[in-house]
Protein backbone atom coordinates (compact mmCIF):
# COMPACT_ATOMS: atom_id res chain seq x y z
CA UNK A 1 -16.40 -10.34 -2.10
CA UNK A 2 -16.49 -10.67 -6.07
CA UNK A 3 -15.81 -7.84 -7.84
CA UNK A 4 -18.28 -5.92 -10.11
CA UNK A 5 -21.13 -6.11 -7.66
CA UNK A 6 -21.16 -3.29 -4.72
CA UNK A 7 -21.60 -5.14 -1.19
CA UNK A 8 -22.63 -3.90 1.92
CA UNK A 9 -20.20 -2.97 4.27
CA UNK A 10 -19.25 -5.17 6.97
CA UNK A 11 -17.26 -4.51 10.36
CA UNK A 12 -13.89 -5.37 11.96
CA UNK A 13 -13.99 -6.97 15.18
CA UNK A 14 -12.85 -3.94 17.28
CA UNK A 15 -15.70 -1.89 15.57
CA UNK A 16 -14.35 1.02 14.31
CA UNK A 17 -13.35 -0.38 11.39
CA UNK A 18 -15.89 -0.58 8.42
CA UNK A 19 -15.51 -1.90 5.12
CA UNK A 20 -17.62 -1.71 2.38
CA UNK A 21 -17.01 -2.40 -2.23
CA UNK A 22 -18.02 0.54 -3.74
CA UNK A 23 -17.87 -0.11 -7.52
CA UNK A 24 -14.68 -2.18 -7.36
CA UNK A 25 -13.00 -0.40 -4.63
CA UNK A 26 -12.91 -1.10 -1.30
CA UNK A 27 -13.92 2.21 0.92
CA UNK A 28 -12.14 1.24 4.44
CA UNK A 29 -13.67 4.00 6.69
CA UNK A 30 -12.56 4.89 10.47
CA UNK A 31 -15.13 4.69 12.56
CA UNK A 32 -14.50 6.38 15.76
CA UNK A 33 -15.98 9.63 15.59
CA UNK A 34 -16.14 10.14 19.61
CA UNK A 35 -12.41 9.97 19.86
CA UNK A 36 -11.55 12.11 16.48
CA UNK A 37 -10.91 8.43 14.97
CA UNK A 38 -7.45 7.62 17.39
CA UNK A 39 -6.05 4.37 16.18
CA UNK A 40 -6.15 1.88 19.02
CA UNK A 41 -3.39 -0.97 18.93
CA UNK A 42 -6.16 -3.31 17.88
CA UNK A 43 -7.43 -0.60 15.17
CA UNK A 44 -3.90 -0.12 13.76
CA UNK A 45 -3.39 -4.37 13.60
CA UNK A 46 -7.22 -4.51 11.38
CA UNK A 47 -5.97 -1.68 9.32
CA UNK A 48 -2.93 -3.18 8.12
CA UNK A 49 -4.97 -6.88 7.64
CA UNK A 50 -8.11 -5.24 6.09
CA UNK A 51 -5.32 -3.27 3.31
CA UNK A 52 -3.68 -6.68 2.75
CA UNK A 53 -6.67 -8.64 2.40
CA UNK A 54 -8.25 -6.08 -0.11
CA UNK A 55 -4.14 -5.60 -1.67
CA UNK A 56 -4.17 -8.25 -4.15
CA UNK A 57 -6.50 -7.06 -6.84
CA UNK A 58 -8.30 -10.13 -7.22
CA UNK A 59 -11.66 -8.98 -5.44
CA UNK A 60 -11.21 -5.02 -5.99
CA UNK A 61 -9.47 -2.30 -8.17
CA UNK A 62 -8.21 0.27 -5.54
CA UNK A 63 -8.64 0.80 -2.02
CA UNK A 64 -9.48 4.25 -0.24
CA UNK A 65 -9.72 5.28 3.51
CA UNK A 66 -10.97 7.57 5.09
CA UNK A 67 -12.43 8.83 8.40
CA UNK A 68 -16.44 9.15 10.10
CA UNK A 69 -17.31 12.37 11.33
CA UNK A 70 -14.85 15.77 11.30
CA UNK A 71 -11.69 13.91 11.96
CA UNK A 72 -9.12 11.96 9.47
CA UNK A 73 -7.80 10.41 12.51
CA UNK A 74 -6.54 11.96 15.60
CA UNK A 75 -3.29 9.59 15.15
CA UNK A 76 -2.30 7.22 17.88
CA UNK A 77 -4.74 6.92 20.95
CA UNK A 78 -2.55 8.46 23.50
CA UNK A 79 -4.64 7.61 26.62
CA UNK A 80 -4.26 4.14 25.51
CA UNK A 81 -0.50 4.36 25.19
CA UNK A 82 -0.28 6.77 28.73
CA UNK A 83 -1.45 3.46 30.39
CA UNK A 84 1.07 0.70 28.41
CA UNK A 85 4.54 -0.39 30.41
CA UNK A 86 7.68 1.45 30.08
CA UNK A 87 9.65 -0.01 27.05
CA UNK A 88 6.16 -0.23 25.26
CA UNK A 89 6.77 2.48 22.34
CA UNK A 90 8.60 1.10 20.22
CA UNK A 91 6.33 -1.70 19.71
CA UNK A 92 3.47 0.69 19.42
CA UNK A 93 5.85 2.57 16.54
CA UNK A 94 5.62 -0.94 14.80
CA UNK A 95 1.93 -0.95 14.43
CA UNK A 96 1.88 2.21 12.45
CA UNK A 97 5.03 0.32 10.25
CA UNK A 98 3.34 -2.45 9.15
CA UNK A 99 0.38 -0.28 7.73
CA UNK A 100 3.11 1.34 5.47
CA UNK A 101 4.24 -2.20 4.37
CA UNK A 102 1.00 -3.52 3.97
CA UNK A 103 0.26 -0.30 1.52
CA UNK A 104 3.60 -0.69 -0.34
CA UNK A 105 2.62 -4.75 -0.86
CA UNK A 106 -0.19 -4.00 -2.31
CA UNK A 107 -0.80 -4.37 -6.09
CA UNK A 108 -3.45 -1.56 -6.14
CA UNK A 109 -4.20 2.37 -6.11
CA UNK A 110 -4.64 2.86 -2.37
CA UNK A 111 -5.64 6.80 -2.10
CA UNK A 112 -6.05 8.37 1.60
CA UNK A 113 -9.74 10.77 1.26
CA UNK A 114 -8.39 12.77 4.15
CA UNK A 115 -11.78 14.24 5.64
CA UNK A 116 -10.84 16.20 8.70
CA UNK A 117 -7.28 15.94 10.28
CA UNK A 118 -4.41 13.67 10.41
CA UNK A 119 -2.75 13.70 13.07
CA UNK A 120 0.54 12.29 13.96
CA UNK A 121 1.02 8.67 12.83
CA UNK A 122 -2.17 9.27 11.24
CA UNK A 123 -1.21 11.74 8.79
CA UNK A 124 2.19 9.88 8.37
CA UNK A 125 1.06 6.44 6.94
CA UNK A 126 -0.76 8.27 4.59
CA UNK A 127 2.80 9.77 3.09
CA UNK A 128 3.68 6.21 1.50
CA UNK A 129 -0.54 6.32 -0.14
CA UNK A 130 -0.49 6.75 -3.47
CA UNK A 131 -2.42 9.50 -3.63
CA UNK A 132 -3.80 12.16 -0.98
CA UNK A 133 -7.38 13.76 -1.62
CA UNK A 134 -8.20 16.14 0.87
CA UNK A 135 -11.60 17.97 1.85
CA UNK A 136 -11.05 21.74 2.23
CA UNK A 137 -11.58 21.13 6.15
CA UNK A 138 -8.61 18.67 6.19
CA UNK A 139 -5.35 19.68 7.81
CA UNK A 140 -2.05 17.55 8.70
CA UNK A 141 -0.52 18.21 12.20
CA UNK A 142 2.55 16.84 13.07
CA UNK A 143 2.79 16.93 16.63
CA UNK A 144 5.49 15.06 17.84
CA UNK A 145 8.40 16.76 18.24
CA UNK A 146 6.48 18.99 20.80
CA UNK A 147 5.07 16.04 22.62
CA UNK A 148 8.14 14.48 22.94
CA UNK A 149 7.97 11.32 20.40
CA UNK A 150 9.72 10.07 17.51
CA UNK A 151 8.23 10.07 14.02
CA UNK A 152 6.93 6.46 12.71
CA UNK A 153 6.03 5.08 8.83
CA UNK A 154 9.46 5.84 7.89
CA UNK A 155 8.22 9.40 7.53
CA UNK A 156 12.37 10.35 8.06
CA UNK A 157 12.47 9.56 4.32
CA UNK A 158 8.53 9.63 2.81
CA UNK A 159 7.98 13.26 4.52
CA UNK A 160 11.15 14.72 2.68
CA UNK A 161 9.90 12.38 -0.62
CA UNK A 162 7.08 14.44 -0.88
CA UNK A 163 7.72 18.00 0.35
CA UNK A 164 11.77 18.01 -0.57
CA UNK A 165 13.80 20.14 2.39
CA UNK A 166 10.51 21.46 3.66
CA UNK A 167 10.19 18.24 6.52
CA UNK A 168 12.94 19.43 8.96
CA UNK A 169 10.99 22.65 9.01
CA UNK A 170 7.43 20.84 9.12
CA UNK A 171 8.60 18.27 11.66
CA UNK A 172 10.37 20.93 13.93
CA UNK A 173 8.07 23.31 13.90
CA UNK A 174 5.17 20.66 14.92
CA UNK A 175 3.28 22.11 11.54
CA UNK A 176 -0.34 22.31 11.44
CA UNK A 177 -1.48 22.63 7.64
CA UNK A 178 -4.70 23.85 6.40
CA UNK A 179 -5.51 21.64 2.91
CA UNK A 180 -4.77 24.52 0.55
CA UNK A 181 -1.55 24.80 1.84
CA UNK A 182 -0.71 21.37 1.85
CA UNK A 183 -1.49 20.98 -1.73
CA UNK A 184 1.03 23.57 -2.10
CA UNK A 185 3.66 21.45 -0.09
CA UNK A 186 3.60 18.35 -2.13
CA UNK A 187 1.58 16.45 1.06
CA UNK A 188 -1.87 16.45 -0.66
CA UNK A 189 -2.67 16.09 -4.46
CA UNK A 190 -5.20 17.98 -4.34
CA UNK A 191 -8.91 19.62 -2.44
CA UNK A 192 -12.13 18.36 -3.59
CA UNK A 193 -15.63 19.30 -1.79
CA UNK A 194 -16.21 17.10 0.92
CA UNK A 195 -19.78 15.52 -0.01
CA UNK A 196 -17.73 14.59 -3.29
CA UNK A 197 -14.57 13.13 -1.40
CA UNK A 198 -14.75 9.78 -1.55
CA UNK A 199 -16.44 9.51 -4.31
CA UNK A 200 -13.68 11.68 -6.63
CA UNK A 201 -11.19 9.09 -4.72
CA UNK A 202 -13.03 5.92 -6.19
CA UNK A 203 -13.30 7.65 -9.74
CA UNK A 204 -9.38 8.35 -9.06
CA UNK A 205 -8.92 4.91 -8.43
CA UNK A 206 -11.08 3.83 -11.64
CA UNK A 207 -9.17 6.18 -14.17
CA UNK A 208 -5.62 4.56 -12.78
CA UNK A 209 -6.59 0.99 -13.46
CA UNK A 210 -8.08 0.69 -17.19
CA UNK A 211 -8.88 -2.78 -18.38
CA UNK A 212 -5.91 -3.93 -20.13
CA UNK A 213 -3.69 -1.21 -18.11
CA UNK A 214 -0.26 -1.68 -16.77
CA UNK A 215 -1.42 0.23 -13.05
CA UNK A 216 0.44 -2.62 -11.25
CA UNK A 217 3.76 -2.01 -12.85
CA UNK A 218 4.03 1.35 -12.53
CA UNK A 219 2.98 1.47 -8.53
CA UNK A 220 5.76 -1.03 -7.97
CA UNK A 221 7.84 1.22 -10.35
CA UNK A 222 6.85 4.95 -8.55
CA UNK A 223 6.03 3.73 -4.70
CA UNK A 224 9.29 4.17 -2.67
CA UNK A 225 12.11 1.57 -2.62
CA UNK A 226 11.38 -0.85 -0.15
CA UNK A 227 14.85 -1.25 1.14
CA UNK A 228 14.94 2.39 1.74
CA UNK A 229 11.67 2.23 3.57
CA UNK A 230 13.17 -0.23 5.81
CA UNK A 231 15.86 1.23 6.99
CA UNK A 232 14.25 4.11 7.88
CA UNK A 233 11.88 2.37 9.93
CA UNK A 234 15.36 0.92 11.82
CA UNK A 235 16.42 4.02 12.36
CA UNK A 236 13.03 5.54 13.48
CA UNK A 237 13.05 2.84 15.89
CA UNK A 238 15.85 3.39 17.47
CA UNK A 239 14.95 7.00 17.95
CA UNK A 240 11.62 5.40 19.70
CA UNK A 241 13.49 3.91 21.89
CA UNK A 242 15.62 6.31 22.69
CA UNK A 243 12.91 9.03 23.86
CA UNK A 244 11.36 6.22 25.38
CA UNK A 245 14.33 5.15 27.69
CA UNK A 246 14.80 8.62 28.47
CA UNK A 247 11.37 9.32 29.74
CA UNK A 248 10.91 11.90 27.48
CA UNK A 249 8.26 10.43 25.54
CA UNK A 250 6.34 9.54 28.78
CA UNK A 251 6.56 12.59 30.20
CA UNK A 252 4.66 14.12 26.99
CA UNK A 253 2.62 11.66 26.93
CA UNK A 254 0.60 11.90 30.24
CA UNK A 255 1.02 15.55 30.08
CA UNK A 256 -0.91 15.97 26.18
CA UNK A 257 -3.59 13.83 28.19
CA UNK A 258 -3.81 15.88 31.48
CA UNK A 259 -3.90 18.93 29.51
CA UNK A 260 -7.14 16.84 27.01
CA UNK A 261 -8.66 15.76 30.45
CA UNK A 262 -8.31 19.95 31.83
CA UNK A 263 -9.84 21.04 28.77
CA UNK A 264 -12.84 18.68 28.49
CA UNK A 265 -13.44 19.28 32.05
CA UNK A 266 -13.29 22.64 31.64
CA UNK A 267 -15.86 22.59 28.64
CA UNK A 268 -18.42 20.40 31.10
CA UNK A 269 -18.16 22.93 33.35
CA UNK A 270 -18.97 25.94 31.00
CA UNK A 271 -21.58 23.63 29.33
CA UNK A 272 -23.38 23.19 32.58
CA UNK A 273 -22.97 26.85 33.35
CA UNK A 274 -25.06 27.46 30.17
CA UNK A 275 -27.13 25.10 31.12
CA UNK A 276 -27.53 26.80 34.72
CA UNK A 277 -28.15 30.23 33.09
CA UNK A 278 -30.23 29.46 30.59
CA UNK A 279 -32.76 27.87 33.16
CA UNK A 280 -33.20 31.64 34.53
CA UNK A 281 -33.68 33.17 31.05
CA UNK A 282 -36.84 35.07 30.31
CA UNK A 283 -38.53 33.86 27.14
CA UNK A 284 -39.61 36.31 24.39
């Protein structure tokens, strides 16, 4: 794709993955509204690819992404990972680590237009972005702890980067934060109308890279040490393993999907008692 011209968007090979150059920036958008946007394996691998393919600069200026329909992204597809092989977590913990890496190779803006929630992993590889834009919709939920997981995107040291001694409490507490709030934190720059989202992030994008600008130089100077982003993906790792040998993670697993399944069931079932009633009803 040459730069200067807008082109119309094209589609990874899973299909919930679009791509499309608005004005010099690549607009990566989510596209898996039915599931709240949950990052398969295979959507987590194009993610990463798509960021380092766009990374270089030499067909766009900045990159955003974003989410289709009321979700960011729901975080990591959990029915998929209910149904992987013991041992398997760690490797799934991966995927979400080399989206971080591919954002901190990058030699462009790349800016998260969070439209609904982030969830998990989700919300975490957005903490190494460098910048959050949030609708007023948007929250981050940080679930894991309560679920029974280990954090991922070396969010041990980009959480804290952002919202100082705040994380222990965030991460503890399983925090669910509305986007005002968040912009208080330190985990979102700022709100902007959602119709305007992404949109403000590609103006964002075009105000941080002037012709003749040094924008490269100062996102390798200001993104996180890459060393120390490293090591905290060890470390994060081992944790993944650990809950993961202990059955721990497992356990919370298949249980945050058995309680999913119960409550979409449970919806049906009211849905089609509507439906029942209102077949009885008495028009004006």
């Amino acid at each position: 794709m040459m730069a200067g011209k807008d082109a119309a968007p094209y589609t990874e090979e899973s299909g919930h993955l679009a791509v499309a150059v608005v004005r010099d920036v690549a607009v990566v958008t989510l596209r898996r509204p039915e599931k709240l946007n949950a990052l398969t394996g295979v959507m987590r691998r194009e993610l990463a690819a798509v960021i380092r393919r766009f990374g270089t600069g030499e067909a766009v200026r900045g990159i955003v992404v974003t989410g289709e329909g009321r979700a960011f992204s729901a975080g990591e597809d959990l029915r998929e990972a209910a149904g992987l092989p013991e041992g398997s977590l760690t490797a799934e913990a991966e995927l979400f680590n080399d989206i971080t890496r591919a954002v901190l190779e990058t030699r462009v803006p790349v800016v998260a237009a969070l439209n609904g929630i982030a969830v998990g992993g989700a919300a975490e590889m957005t903490f190494c972005f460098d910048a959050r834009v949030a609708a007023p919709e948007a929250e981050i939920f940080l679930p894991e702890n309560t679920i029974g997981l280990a954090i991922s995107n070396a969010a041990s040291v980009l959480l804290p980067r952002l919202v100082g001694g705040r994380a222990m409490r965030l991460v503890m507490g399983s925090a669910r934060v509305g986007a005002e709030r968040a912009v208080e934190l330190g985990l979102v720059d700022e709100v902007v109308p959602r119709d305007r989202l992404v949109e403000h992030c590609v103006e964002l994008v075009h105000r941080w890279t002037p012709v003749g600008g040094a924008a490269e130089v100062h996102l390798r100077l200001l993104r996180p040490d890459p060393e120390v982003v490293a090591a905290a993906m060890e470390r994060e790792a081992l944790a993944a393993a650990e809950v993961d040998a202990a059955g721990v993670a497992r356990t919370g697993i298949v249980r945050f999907v058995q309680r999913g399944r119960a409550s979409a069931a449970s919806g049906q079932q009211e849905q089609e008692r509507e439906e029942r009633e209102g077949e009885h009803e008495v028009g004006p």
